[in-house]
N, C-alpha and C. Protein backbone atom coordinates (compact mmCIF):
# COMPACT_ATOMS: atom_id res chain seq x y z
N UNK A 1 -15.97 30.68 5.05
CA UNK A 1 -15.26 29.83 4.12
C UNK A 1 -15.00 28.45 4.73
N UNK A 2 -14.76 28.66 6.02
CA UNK A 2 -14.30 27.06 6.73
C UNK A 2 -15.54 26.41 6.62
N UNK A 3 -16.89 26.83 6.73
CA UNK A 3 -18.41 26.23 6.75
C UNK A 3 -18.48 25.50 5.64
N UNK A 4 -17.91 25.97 4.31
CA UNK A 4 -17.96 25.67 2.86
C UNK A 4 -17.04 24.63 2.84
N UNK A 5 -16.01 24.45 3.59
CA UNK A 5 -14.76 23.26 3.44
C UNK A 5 -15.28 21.95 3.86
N UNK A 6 -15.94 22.53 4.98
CA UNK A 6 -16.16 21.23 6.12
C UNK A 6 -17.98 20.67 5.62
N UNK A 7 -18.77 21.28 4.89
CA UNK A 7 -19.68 21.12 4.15
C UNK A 7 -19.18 19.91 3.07
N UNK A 8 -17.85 20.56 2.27
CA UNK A 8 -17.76 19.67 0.93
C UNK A 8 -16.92 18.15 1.52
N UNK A 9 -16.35 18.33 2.37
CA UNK A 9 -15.51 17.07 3.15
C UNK A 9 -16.67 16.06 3.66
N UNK A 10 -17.99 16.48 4.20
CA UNK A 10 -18.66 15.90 4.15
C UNK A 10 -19.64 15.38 3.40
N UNK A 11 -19.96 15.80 2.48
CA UNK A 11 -20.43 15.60 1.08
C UNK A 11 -19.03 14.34 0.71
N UNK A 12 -17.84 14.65 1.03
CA UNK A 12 -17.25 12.97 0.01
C UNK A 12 -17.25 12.17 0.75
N UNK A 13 -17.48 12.33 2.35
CA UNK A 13 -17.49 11.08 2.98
C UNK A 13 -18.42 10.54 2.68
N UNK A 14 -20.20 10.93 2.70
CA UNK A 14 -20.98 10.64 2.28
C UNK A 14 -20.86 9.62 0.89
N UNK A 15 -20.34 10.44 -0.38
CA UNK A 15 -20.35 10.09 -1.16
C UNK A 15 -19.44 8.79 -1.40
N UNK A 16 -18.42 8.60 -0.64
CA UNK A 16 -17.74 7.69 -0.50
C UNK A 16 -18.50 6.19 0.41
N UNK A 17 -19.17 6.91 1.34
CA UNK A 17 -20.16 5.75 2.15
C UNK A 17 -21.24 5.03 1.21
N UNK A 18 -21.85 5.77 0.36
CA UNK A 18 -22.42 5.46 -0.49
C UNK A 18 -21.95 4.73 -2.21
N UNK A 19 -20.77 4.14 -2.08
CA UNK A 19 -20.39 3.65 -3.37
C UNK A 19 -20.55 2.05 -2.80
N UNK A 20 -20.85 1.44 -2.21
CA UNK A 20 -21.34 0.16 -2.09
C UNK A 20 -22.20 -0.08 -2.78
N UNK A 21 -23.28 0.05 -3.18
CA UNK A 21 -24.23 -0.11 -3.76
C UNK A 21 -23.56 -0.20 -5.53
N UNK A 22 -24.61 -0.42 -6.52
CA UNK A 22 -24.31 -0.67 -8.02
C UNK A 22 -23.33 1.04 -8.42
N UNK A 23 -22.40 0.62 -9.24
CA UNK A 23 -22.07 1.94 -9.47
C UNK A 23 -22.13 3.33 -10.33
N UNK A 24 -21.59 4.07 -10.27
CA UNK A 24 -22.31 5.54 -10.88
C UNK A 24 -22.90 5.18 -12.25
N UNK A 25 -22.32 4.51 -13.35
CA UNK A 25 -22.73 4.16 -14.26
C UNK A 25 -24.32 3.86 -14.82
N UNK A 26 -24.48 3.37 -13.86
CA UNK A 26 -26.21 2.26 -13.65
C UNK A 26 -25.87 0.95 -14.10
N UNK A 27 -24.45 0.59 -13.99
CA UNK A 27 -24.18 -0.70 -14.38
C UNK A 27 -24.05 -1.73 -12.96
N UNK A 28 -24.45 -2.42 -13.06
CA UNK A 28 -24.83 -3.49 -11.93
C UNK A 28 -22.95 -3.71 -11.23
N UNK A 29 -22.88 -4.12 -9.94
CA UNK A 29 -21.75 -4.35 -9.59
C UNK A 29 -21.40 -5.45 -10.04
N UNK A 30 -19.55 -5.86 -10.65
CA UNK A 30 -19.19 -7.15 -11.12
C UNK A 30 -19.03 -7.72 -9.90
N UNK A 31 -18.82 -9.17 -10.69
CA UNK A 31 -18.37 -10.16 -9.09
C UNK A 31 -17.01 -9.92 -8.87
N UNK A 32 -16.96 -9.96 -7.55
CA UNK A 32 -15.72 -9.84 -6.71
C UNK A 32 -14.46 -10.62 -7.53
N UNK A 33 -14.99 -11.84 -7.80
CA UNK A 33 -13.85 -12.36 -8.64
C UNK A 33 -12.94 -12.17 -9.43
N UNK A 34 -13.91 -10.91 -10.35
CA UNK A 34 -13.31 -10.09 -11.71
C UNK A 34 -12.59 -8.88 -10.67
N UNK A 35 -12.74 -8.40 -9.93
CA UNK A 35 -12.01 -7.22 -9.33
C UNK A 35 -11.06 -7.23 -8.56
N UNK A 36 -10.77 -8.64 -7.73
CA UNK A 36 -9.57 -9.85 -7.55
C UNK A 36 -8.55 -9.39 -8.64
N UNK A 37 -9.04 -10.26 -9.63
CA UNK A 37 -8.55 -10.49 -10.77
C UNK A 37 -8.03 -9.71 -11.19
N UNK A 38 -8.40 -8.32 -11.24
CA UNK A 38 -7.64 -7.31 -11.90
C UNK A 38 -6.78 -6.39 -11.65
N UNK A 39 -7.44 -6.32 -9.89
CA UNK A 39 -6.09 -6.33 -8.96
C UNK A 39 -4.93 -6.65 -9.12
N UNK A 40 -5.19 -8.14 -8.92
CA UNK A 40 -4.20 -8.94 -9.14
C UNK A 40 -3.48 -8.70 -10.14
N UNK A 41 -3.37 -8.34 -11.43
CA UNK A 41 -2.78 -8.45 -12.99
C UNK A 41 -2.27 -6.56 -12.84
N UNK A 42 -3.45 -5.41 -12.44
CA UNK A 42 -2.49 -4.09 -12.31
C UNK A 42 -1.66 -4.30 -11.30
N UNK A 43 -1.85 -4.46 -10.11
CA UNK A 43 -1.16 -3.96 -9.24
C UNK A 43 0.06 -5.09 -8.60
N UNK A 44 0.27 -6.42 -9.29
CA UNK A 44 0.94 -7.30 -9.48
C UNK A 44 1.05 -7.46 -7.33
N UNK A 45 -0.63 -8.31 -7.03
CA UNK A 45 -0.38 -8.34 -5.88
C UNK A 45 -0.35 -9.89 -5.65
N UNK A 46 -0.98 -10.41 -4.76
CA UNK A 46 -1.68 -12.24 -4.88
C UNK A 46 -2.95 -11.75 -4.77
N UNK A 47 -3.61 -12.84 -5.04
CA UNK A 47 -5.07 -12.25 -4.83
C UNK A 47 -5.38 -12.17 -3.75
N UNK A 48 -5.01 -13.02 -2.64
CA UNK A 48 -5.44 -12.42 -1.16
C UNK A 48 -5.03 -11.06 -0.99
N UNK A 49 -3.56 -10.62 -0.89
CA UNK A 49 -3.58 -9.37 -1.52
C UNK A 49 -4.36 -8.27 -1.42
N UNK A 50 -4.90 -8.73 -2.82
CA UNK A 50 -5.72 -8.19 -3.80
C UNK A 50 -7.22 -8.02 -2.37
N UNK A 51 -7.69 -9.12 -2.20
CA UNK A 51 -9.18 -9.07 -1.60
C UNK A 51 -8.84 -7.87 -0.39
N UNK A 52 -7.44 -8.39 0.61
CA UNK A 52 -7.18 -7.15 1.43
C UNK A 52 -7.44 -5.47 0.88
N UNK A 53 -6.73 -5.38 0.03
CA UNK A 53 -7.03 -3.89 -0.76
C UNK A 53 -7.77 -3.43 -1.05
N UNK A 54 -8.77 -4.33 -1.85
CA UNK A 54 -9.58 -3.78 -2.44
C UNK A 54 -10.67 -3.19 -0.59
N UNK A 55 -10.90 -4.19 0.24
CA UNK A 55 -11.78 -3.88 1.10
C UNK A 55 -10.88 -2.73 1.95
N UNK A 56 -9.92 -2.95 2.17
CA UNK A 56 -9.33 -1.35 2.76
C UNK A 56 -9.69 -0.13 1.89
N UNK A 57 -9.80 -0.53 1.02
CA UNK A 57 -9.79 1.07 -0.28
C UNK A 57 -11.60 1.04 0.01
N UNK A 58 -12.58 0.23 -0.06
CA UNK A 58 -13.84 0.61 0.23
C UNK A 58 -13.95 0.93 1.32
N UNK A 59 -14.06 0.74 2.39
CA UNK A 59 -13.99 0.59 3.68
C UNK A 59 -13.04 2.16 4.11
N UNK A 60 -12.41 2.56 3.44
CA UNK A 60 -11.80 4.06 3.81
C UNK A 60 -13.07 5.23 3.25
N UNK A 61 -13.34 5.54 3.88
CA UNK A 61 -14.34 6.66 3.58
C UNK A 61 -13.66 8.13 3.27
N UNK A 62 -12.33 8.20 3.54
CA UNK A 62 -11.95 9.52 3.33
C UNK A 62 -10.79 9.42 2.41
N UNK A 63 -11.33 8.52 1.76
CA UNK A 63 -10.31 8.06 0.01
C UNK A 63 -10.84 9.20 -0.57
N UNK A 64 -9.75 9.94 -1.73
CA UNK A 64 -9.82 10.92 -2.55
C UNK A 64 -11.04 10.19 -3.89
N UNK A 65 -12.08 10.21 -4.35
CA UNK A 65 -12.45 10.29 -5.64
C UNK A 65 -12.45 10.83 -6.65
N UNK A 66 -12.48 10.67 -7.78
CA UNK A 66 -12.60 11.51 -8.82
C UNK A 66 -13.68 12.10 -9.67
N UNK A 67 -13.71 12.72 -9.84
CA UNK A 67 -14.81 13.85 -10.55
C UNK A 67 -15.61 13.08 -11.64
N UNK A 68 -16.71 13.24 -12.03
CA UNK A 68 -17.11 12.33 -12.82
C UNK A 68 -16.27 13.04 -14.27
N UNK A 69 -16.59 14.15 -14.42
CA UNK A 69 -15.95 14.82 -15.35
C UNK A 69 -14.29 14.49 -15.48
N UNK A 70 -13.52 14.19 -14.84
CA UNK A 70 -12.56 14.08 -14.67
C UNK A 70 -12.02 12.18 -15.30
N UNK A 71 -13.18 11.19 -14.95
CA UNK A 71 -13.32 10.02 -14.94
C UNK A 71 -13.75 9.75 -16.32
N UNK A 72 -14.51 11.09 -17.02
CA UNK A 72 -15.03 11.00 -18.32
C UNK A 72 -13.55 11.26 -19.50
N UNK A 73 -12.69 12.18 -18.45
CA UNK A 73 -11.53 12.36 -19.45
C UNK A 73 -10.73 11.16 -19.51
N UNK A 74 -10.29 10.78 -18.62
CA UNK A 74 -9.40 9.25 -18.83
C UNK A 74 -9.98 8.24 -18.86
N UNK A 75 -11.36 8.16 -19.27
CA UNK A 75 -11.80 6.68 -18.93
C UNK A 75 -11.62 5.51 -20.14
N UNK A 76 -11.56 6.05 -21.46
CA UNK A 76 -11.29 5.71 -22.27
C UNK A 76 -10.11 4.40 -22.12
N UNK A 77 -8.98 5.45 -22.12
CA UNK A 77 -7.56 5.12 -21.84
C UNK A 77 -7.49 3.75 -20.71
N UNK A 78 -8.25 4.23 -19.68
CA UNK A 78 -7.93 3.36 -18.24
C UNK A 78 -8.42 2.11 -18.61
N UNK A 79 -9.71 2.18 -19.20
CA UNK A 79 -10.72 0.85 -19.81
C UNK A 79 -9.59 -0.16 -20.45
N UNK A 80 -8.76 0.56 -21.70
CA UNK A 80 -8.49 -0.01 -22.83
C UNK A 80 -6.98 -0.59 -21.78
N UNK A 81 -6.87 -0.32 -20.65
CA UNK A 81 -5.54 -0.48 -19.95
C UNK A 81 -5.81 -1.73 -18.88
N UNK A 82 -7.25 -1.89 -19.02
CA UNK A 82 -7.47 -2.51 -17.83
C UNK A 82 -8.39 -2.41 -16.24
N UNK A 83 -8.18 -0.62 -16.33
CA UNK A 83 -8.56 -0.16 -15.32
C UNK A 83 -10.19 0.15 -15.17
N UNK A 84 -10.78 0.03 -14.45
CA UNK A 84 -12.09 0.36 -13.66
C UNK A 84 -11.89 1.85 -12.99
N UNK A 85 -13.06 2.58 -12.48
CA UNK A 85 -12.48 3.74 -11.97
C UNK A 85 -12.33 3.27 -10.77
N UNK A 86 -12.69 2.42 -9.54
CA UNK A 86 -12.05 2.00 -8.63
C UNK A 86 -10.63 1.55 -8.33
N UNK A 87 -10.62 0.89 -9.79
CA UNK A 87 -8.74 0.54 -9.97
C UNK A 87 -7.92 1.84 -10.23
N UNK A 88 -8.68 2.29 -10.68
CA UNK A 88 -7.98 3.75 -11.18
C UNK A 88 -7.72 4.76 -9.78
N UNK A 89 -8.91 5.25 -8.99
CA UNK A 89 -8.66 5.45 -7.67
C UNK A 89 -7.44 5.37 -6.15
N UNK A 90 -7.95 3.69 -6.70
CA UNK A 90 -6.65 3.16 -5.93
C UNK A 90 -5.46 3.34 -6.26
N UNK A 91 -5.12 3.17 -7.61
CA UNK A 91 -3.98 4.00 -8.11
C UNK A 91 -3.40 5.19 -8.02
N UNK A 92 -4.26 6.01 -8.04
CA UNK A 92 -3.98 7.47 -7.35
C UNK A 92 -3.67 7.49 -6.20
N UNK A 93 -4.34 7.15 -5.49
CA UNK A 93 -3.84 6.54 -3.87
C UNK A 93 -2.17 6.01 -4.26
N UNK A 94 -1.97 4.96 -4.52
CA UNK A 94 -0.70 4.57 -3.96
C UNK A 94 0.30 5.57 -4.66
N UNK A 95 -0.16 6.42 -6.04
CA UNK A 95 0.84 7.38 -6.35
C UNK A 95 1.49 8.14 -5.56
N UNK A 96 0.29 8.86 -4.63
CA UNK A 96 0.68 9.37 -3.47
C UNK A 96 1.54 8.88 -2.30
N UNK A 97 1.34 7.56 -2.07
CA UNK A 97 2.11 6.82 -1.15
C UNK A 97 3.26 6.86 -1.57
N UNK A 98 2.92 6.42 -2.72
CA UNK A 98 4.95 6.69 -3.58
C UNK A 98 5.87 7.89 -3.44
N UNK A 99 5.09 9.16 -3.60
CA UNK A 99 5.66 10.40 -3.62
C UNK A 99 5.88 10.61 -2.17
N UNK A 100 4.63 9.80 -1.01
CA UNK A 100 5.23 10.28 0.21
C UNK A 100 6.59 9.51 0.83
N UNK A 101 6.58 8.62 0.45
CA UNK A 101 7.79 7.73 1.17
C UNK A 101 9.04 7.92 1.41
N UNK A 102 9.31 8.68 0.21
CA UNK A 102 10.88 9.05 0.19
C UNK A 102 11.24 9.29 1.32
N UNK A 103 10.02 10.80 1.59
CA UNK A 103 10.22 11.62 2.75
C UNK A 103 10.34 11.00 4.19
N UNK A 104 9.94 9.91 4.39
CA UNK A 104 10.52 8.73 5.51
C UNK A 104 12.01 8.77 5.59
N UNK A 105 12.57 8.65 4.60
CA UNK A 105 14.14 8.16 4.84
C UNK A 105 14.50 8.86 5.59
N UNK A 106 15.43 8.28 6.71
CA UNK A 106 15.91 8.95 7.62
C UNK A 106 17.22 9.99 6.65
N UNK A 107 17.50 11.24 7.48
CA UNK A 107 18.39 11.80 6.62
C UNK A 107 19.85 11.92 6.65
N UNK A 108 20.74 11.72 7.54
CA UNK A 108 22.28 10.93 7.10
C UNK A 108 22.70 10.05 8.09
N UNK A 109 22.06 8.98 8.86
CA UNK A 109 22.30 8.31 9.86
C UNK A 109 23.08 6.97 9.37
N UNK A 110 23.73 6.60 7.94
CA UNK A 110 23.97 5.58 7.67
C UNK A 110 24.81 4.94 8.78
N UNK A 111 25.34 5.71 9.69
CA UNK A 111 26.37 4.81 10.31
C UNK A 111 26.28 4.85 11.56
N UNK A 112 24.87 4.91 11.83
CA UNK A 112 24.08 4.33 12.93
C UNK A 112 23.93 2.83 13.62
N UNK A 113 23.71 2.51 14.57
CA UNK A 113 24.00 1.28 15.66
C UNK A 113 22.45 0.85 15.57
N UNK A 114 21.51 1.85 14.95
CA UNK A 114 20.40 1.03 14.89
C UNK A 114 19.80 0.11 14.01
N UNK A 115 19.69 -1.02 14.39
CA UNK A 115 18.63 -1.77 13.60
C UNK A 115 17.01 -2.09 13.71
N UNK A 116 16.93 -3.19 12.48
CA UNK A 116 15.55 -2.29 12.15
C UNK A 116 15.09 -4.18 11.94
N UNK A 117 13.72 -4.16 12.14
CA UNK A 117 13.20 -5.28 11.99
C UNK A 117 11.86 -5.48 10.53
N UNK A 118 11.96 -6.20 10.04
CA UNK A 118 10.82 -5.84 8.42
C UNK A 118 10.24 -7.66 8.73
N UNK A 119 8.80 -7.42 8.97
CA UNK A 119 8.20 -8.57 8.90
C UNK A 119 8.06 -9.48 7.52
N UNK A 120 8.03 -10.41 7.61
CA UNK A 120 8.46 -11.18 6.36
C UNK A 120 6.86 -11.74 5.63
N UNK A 121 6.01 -10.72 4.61
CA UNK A 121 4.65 -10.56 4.43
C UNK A 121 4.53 -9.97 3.43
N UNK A 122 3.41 -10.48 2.68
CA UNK A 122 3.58 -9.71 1.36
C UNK A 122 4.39 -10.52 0.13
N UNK A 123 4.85 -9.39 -0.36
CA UNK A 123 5.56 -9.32 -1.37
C UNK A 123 6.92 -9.64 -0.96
N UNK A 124 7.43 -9.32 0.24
CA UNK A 124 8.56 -9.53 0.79
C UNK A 124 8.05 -10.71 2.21
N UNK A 125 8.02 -11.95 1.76
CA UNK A 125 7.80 -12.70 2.52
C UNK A 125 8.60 -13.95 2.90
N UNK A 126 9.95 -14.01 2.52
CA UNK A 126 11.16 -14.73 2.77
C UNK A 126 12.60 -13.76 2.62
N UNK A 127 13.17 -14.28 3.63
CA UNK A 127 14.11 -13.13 3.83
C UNK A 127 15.34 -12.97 2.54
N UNK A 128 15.27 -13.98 1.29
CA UNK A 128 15.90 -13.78 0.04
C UNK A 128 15.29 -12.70 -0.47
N UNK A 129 14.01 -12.73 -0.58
CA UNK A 129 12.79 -11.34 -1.07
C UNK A 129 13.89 -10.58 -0.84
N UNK A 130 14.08 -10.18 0.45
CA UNK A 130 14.06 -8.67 1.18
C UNK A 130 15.50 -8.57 1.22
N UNK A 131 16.18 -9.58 0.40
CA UNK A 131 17.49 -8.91 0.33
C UNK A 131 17.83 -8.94 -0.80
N UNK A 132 16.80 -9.39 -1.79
CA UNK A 132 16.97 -9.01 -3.61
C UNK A 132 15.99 -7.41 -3.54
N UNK A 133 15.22 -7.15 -2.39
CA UNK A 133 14.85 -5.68 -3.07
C UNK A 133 15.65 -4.55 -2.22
N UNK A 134 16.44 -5.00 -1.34
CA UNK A 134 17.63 -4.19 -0.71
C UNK A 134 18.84 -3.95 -1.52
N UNK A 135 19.01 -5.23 -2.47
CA UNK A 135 20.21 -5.55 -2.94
C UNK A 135 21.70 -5.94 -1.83
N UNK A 136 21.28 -6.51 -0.64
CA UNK A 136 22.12 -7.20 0.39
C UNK A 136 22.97 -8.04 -0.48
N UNK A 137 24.24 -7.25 0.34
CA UNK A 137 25.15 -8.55 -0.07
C UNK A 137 25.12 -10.27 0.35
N UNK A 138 24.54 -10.05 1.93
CA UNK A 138 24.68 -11.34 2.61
C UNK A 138 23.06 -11.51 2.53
N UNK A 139 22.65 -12.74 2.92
CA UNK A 139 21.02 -12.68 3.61
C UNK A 139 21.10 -12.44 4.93
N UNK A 140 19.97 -11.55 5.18
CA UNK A 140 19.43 -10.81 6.23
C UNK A 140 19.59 -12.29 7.51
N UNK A 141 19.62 -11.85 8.55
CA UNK A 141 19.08 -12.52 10.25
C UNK A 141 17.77 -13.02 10.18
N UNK A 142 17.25 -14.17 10.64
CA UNK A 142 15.72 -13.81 10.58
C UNK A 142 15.61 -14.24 12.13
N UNK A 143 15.16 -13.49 12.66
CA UNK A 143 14.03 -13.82 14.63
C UNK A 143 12.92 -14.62 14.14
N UNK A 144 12.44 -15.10 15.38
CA UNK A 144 11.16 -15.16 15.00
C UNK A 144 10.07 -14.28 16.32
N UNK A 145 9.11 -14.20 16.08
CA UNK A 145 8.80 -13.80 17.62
C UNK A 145 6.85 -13.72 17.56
N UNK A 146 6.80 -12.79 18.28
CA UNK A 146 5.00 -12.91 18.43
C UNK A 146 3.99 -11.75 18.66
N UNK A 147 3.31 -11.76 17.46
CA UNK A 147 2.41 -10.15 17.11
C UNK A 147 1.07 -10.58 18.75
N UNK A 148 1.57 -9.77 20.01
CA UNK A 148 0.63 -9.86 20.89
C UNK A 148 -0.63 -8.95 20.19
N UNK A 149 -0.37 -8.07 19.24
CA UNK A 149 -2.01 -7.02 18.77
C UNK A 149 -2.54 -8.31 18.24
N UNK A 150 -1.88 -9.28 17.39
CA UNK A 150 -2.69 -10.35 16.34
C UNK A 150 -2.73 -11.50 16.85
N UNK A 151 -2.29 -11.73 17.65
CA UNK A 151 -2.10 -13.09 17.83
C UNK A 151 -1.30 -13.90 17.64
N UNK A 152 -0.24 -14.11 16.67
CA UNK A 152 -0.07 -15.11 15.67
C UNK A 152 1.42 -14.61 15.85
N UNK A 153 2.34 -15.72 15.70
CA UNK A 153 3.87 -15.84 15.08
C UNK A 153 4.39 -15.23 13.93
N UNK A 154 5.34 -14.32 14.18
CA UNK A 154 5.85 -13.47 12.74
C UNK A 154 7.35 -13.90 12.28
N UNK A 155 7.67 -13.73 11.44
CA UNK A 155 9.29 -14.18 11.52
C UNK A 155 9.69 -12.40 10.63
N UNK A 156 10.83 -12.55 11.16
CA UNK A 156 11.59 -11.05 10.59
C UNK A 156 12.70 -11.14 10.62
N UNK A 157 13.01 -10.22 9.37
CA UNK A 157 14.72 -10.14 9.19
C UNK A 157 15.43 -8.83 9.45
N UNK A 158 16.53 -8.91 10.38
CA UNK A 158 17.16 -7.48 10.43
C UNK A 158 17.91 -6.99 9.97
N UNK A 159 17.58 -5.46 9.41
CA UNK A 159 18.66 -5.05 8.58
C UNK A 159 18.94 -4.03 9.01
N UNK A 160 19.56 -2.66 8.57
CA UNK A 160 20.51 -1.75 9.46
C UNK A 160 19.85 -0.49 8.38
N UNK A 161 20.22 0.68 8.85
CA UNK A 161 19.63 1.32 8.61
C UNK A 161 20.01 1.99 6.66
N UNK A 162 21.12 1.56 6.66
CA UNK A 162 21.17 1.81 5.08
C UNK A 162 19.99 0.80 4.45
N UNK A 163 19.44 0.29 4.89
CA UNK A 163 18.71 -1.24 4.01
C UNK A 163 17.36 -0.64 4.19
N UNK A 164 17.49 -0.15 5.29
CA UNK A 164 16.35 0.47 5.41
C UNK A 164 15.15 1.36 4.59
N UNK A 165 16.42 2.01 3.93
CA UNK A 165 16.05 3.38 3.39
C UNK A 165 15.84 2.75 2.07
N UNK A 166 16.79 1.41 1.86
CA UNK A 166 16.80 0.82 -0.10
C UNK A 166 15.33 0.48 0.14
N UNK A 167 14.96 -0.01 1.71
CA UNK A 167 13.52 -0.77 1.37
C UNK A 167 12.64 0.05 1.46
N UNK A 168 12.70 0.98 1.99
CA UNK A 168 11.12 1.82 1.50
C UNK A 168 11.39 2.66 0.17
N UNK A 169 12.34 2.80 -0.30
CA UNK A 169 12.80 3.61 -2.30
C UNK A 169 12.00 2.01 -2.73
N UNK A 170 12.46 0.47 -2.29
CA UNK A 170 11.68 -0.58 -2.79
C UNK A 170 10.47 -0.16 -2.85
N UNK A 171 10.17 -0.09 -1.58
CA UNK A 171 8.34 0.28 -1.69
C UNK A 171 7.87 0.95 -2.41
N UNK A 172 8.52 2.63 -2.53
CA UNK A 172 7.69 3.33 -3.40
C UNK A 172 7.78 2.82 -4.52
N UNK A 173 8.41 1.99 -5.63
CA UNK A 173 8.28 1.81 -6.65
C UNK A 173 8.47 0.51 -7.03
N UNK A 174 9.45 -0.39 -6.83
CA UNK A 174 8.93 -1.55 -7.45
C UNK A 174 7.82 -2.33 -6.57
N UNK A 175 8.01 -2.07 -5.02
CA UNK A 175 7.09 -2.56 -4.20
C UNK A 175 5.45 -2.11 -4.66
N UNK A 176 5.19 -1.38 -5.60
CA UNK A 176 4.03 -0.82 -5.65
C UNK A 176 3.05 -0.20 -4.58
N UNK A 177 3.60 0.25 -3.55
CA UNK A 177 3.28 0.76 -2.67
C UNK A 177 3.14 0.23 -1.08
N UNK A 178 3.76 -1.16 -1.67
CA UNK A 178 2.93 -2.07 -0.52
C UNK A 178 3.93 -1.31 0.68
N UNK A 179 3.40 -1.67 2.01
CA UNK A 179 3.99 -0.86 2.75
C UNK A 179 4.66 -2.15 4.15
N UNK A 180 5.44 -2.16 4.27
CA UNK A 180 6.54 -3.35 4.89
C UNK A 180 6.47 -2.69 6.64
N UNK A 181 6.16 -3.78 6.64
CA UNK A 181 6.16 -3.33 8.84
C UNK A 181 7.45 -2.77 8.98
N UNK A 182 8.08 -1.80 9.57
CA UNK A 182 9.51 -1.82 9.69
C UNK A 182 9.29 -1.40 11.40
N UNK A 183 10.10 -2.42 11.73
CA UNK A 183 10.07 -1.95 13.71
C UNK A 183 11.40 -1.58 14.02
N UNK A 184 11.73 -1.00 14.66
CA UNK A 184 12.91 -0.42 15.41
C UNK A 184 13.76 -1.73 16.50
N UNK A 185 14.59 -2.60 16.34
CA UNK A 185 15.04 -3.73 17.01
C UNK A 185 15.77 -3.21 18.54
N UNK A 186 15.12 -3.21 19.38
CA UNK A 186 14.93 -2.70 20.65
C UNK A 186 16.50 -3.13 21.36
N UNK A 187 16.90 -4.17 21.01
CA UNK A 187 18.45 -4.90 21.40
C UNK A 187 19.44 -3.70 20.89
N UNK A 188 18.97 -3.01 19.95
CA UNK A 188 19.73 -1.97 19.24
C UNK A 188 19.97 -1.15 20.20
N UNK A 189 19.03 -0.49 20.62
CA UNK A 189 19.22 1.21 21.42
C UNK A 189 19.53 0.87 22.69
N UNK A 190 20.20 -0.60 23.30
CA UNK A 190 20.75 -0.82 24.51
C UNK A 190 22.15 -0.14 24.46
């Protein structure tokens, strides 16, 4: 039975390696522009965004797909909504991200000494953002400091661990999945 698992897991990587090309349809691939674009308008990202995602979601080979049969039942609906079955895909994807997140929240530490650092990117990219999707009374601290993996200057705001937890409930749902650096502020656990 495990021969049969690890058979079909490879069969979707495959099948997943292979969606570059024109898609199942026999309809020629659209331009990137239009799939930007529509990004952009479902998943209410920017379009840079948007270009990030979309190439993470191709570029993952062990993304869930859907059945053609399965693609034949909602496709109707998704079309008349907007959706592509790639948009549709990705959607499923972040559903999941949504349902997993909760399970992050730490579970009764509100009155904990630790703080927490959330890079200022995205959707939450000024520290007013990140304290209208916390619902902060005050505005957040902002550091600034330096991503040695990237290179480049980050600025971040610290918040405590109740804010914490409002910002990833943000993420799973109005954030649309997007997922917010959150670092552990090291000055804390002195």
């Amino acid at each position: 039975m495990a021969h049969y698992t690890i058979h079909q897991e490879l069969e979707a990587l495959a099948g997943n390696a292979d969606t570059v090309g024109p898609q199942d349809d026999g309809v020629s691939s659209e331009l990137i522009s239009r799939t930007i674009d529509r990004w952009h308008t479902l998943f209410g990202i920017s379009k840079s965004d948007a270009v990030d995602r979309i190439m993470e979601h191709r570029n993952n080979l062990t993304r869930t797909r859907v059945s053609d049969a399965h693609w034949d039942a909602v496709e109707t609906e998704k079309i008349a909504a907007g959706c592509d079955r790639e948009a549709y895909e990705y959607e499923l994807e972040l559903q999941k991200k949504k349902a997993f997140l909760p399970d992050l929240l730490p579970s009764s530490d509100d009155a904990s000494t630790v703080t927490y650092l959330v890079e200022l990117s995205g959707p939450l990219d000024s520290p007013e953002k990140v304290r209208h999707a916390v619902k902060m009374a005050e505005m957040p601290a902002v550091v600034e400091g330096w991503s040695v993996q990237e290179g480049r200057a980050v600025s971040l705001c610290c918040i405590d661990v109740a804010a914490k937890s409002a910002l990833l409930r943000w993420a799973a749902g109005e954030g649309g999945g997007f997922e917010p650096t959150v670092l552990v502020n090291p000055k804390s656990l002195e």
